[in-house]
N, C-alpha and C. Protein backbone atom coordinates (compact mmCIF):
# COMPACT_ATOMS: atom_id res chain seq x y z
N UNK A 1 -83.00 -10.53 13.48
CA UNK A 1 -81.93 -10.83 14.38
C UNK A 1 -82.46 -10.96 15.79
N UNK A 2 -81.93 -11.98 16.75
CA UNK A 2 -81.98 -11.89 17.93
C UNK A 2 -81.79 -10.89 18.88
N UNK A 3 -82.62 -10.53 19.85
CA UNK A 3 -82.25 -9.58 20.83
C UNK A 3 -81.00 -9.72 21.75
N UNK A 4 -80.30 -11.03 21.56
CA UNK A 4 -79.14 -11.01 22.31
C UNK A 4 -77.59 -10.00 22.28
N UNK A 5 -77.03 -10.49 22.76
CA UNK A 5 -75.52 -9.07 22.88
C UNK A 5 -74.92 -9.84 21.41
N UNK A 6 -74.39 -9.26 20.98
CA UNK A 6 -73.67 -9.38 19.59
C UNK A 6 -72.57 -9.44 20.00
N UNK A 7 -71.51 -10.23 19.27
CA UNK A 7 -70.41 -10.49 19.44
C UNK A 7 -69.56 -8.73 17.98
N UNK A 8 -68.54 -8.65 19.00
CA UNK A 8 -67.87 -7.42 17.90
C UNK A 8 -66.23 -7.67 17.62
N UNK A 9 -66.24 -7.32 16.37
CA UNK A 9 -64.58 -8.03 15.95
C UNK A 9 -64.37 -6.48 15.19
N UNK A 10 -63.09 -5.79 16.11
CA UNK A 10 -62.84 -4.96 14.98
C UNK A 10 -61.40 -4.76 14.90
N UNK A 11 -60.67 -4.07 14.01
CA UNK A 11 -59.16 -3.85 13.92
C UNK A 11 -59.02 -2.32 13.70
N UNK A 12 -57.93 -2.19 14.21
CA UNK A 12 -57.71 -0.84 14.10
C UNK A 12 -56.08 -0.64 14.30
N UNK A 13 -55.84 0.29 13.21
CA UNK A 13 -54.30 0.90 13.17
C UNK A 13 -54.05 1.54 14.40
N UNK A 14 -52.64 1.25 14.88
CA UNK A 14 -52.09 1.96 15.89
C UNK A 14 -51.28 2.55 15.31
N UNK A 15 -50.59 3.28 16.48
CA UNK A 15 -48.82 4.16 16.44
C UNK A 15 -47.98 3.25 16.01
N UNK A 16 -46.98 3.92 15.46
CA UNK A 16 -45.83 2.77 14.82
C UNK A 16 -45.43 2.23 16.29
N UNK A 17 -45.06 0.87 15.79
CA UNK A 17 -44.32 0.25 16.98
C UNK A 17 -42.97 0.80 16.92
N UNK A 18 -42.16 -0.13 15.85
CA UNK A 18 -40.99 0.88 15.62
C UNK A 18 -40.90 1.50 14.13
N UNK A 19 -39.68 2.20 13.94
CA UNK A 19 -39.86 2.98 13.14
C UNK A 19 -40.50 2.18 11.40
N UNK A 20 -40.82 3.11 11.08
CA UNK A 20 -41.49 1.99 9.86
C UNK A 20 -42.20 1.08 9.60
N UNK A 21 -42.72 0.85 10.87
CA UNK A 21 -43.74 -0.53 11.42
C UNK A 21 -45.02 -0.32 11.88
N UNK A 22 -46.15 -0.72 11.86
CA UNK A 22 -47.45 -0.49 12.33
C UNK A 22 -47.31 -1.90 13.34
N UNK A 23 -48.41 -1.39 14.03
CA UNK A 23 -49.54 -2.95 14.69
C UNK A 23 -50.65 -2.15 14.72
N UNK A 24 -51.10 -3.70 14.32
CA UNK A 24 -52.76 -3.84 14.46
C UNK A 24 -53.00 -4.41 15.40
N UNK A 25 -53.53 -3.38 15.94
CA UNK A 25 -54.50 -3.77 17.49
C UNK A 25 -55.73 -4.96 17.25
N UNK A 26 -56.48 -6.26 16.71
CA UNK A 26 -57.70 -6.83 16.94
C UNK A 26 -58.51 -7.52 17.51
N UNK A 27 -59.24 -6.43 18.36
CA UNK A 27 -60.53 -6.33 19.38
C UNK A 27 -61.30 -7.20 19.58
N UNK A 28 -61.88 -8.70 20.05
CA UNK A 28 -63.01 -9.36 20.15
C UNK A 28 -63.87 -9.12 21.42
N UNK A 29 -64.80 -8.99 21.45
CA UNK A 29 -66.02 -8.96 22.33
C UNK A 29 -66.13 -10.29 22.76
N UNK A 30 -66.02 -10.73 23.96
CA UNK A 30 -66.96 -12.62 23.93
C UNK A 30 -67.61 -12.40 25.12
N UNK A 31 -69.09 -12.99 24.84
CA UNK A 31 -70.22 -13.05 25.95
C UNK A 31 -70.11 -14.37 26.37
N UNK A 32 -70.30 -15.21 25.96
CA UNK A 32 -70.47 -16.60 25.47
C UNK A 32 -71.54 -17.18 24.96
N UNK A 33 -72.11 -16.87 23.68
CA UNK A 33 -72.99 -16.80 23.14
C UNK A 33 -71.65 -17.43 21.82
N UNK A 34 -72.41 -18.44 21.05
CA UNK A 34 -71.85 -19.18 19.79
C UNK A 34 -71.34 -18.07 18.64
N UNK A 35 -72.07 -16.93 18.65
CA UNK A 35 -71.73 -16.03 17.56
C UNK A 35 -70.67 -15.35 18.09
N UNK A 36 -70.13 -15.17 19.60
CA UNK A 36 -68.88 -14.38 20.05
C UNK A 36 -68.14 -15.42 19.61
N UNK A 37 -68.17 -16.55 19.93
CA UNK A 37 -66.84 -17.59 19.79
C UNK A 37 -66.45 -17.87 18.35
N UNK A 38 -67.49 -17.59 17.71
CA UNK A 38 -67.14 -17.77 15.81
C UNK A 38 -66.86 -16.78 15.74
N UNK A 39 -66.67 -15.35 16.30
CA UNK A 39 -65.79 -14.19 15.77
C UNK A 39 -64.84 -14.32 16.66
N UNK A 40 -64.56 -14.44 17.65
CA UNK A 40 -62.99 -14.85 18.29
C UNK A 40 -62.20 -15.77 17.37
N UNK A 41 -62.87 -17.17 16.84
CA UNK A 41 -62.10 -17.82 16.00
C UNK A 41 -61.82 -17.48 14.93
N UNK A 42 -62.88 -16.56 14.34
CA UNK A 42 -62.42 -15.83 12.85
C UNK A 42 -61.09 -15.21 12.95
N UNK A 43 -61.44 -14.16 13.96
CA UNK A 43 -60.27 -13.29 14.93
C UNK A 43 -58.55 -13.96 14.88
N UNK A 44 -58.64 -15.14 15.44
CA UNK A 44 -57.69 -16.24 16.10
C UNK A 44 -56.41 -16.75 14.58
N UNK A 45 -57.43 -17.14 13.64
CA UNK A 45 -57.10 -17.56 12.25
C UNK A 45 -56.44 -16.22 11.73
N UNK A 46 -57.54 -15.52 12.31
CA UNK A 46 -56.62 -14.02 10.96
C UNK A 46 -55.18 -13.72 11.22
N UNK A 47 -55.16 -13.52 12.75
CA UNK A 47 -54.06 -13.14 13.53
C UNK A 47 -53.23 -14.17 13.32
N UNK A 48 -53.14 -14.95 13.40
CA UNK A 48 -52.43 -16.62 13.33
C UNK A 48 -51.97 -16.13 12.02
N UNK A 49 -52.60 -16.26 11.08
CA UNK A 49 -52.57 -16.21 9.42
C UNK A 49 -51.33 -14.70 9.31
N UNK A 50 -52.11 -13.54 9.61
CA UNK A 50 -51.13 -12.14 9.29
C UNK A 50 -49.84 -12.58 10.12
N UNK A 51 -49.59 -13.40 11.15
CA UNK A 51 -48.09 -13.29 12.02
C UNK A 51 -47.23 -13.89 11.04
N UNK A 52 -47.30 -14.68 10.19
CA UNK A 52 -46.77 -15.43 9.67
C UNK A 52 -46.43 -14.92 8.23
N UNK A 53 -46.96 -13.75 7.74
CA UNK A 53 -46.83 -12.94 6.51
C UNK A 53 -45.56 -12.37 6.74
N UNK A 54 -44.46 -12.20 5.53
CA UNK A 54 -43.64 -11.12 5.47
C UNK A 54 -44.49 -9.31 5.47
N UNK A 55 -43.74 -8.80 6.45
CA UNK A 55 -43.78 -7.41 6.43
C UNK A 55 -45.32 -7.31 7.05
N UNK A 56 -45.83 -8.26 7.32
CA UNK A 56 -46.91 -7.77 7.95
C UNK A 56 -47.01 -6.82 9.52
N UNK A 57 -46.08 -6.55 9.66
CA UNK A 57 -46.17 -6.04 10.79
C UNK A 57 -47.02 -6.91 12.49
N UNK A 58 -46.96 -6.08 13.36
CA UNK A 58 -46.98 -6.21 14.14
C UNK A 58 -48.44 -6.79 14.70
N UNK A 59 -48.96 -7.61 15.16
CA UNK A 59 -51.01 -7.76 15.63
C UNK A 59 -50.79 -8.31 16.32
N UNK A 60 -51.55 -7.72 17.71
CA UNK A 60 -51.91 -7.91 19.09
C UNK A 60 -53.56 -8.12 18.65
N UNK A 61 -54.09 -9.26 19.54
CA UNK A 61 -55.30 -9.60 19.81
C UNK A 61 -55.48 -9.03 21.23
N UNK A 62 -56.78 -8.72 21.39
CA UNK A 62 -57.13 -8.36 22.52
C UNK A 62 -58.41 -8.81 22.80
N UNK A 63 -58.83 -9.39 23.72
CA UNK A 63 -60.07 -10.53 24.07
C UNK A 63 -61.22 -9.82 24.46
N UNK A 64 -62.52 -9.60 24.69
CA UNK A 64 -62.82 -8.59 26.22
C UNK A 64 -63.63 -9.21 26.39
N UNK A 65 -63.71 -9.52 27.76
CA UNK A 65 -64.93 -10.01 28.42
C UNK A 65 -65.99 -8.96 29.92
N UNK A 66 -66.97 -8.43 29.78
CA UNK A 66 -67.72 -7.90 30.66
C UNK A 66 -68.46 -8.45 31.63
N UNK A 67 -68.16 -8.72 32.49
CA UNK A 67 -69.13 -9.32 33.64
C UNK A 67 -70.27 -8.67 33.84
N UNK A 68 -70.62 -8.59 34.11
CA UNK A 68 -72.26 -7.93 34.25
C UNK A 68 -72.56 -7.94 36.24
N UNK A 69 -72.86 -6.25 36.06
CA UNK A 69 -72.55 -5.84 37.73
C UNK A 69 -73.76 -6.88 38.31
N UNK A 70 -73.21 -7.29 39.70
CA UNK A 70 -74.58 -8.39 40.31
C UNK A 70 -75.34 -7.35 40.85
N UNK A 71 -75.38 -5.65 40.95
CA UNK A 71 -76.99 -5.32 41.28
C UNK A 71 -77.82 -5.60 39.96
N UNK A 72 -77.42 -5.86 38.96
CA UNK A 72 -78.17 -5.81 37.52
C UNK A 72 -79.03 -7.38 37.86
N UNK A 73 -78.31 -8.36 38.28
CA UNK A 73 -79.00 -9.39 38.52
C UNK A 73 -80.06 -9.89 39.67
N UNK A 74 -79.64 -9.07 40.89
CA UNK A 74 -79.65 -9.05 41.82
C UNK A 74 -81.23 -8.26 41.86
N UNK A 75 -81.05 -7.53 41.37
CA UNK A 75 -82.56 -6.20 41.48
C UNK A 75 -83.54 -7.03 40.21
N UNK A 76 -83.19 -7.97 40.10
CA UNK A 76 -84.60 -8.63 38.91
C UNK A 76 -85.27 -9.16 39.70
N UNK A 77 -84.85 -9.82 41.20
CA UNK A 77 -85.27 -10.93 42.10
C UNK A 77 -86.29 -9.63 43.35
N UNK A 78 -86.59 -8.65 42.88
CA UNK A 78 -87.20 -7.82 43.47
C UNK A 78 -86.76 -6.59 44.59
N UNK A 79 -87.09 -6.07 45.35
CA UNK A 79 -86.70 -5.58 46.48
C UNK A 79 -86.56 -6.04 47.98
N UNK A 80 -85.54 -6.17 48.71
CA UNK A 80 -85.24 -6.86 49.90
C UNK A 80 -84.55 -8.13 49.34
N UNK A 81 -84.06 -8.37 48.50
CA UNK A 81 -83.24 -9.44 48.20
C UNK A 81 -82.37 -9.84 49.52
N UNK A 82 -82.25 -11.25 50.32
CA UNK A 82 -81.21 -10.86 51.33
C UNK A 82 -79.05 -11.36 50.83
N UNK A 83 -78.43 -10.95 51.92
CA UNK A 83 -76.85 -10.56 51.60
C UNK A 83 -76.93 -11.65 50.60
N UNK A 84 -76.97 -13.00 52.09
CA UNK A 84 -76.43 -13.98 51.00
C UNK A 84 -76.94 -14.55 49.59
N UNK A 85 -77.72 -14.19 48.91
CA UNK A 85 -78.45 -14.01 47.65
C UNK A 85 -77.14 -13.27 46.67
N UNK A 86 -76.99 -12.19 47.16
CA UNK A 86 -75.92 -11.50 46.96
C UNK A 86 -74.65 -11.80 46.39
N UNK A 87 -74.43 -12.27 47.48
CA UNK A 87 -72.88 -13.63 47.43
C UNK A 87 -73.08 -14.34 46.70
N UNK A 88 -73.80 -15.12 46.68
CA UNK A 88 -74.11 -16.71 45.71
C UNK A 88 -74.22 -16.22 44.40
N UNK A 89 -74.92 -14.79 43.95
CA UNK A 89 -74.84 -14.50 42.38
C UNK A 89 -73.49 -13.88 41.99
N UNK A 90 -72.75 -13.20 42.81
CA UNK A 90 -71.49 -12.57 42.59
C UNK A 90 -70.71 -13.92 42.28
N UNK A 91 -70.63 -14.79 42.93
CA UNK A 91 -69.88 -16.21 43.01
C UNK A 91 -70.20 -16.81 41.62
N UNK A 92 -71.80 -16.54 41.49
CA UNK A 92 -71.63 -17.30 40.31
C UNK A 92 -71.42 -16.73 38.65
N UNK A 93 -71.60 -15.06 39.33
CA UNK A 93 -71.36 -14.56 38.00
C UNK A 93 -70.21 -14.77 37.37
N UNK A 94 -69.02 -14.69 38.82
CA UNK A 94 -67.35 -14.22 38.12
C UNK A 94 -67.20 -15.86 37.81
N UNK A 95 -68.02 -16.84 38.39
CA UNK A 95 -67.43 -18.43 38.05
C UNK A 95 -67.88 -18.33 35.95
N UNK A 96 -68.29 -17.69 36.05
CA UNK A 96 -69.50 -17.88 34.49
C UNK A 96 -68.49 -16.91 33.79
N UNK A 97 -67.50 -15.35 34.22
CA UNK A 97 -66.57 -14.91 33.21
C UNK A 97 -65.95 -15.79 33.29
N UNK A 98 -65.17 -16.65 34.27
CA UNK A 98 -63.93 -17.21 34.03
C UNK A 98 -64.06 -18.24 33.38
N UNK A 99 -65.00 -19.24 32.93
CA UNK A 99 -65.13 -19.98 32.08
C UNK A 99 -65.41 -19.24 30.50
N UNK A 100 -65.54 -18.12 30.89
CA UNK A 100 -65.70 -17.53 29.05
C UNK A 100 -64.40 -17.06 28.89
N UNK A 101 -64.00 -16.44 29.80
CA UNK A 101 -62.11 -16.49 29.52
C UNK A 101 -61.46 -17.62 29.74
N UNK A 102 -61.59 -18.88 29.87
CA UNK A 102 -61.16 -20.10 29.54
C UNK A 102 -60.98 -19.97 28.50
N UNK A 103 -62.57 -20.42 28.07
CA UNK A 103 -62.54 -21.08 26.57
C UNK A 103 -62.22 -20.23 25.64
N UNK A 104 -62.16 -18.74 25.30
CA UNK A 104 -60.99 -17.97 24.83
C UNK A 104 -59.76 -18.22 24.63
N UNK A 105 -59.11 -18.20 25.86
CA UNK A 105 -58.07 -18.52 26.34
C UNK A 105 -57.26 -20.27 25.13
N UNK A 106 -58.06 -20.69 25.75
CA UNK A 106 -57.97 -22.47 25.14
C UNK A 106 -58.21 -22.55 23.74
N UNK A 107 -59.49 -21.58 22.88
CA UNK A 107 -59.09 -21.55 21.88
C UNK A 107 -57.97 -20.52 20.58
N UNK A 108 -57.76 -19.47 21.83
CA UNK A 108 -56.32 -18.70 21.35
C UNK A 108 -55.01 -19.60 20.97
N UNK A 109 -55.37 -20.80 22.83
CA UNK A 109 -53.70 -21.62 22.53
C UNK A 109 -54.33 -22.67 21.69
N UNK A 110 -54.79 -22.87 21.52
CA UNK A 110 -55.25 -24.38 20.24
C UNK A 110 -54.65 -23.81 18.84
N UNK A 111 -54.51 -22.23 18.66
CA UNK A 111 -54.09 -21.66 17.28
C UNK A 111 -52.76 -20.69 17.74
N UNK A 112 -52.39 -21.68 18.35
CA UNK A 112 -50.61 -20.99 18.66
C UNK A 112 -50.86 -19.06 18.47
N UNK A 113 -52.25 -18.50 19.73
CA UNK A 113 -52.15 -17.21 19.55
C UNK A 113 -51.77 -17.32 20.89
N UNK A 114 -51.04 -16.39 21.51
CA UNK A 114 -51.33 -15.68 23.23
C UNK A 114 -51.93 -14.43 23.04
């Protein structure tokens, strides 16, 4: 296997919603790496698929995306890095989540999930 971040898909029982009812909480990890987005879509289908079951109860998807702090990036470029170095990677880090919560996003609504 690759040393890269792994994408993680998991489900887990909650508290009844209402009486007699469960939800399933299911969790995706996305980096943006091809193996997060094939478990978001696995994810996307299931949820899509269980809403539509009798008695299936209740499933909330939940997305997550981690930005990665800019001293982590910032301190690879050595010591004395100056501000604006700073700025320009912060700028471009959060530009780089919000395109991975896009395309989340875009392929949640492509499968009638919110």
């Amino acid at each position: 296997m690759m040393a890269e971040t792994k994408a993680v898909a998991a489900a887990v029982e909650a508290s009844p919603v209402e009486e007699g009812r469960s939800k399933t909480v299911v969790l995706v990890a996305v980096d943006d790496s091809d193996a997060s987005y094939r478990a978001l879509e696995w994810a996307v289908r299931h949820v899509a698929a269980t809403a539509g079951m009798a008695g299936a109860g209740a499933v909330e998807l939940v997305v997550l995306h981690a930005k990665p702090p800019t001293s982590l990036a910032v301190n690879m470029g050595g010591p004395g890095v100056p501000g604006d170095v700073v700025g320009l990677v912060e700028e471009d880090l959060r530009k780089k989540a919000e395109g991975v919560v896009g395309k989340a996003r875009s392929l949640c609504a492509a499968n009638s999930v919110t």
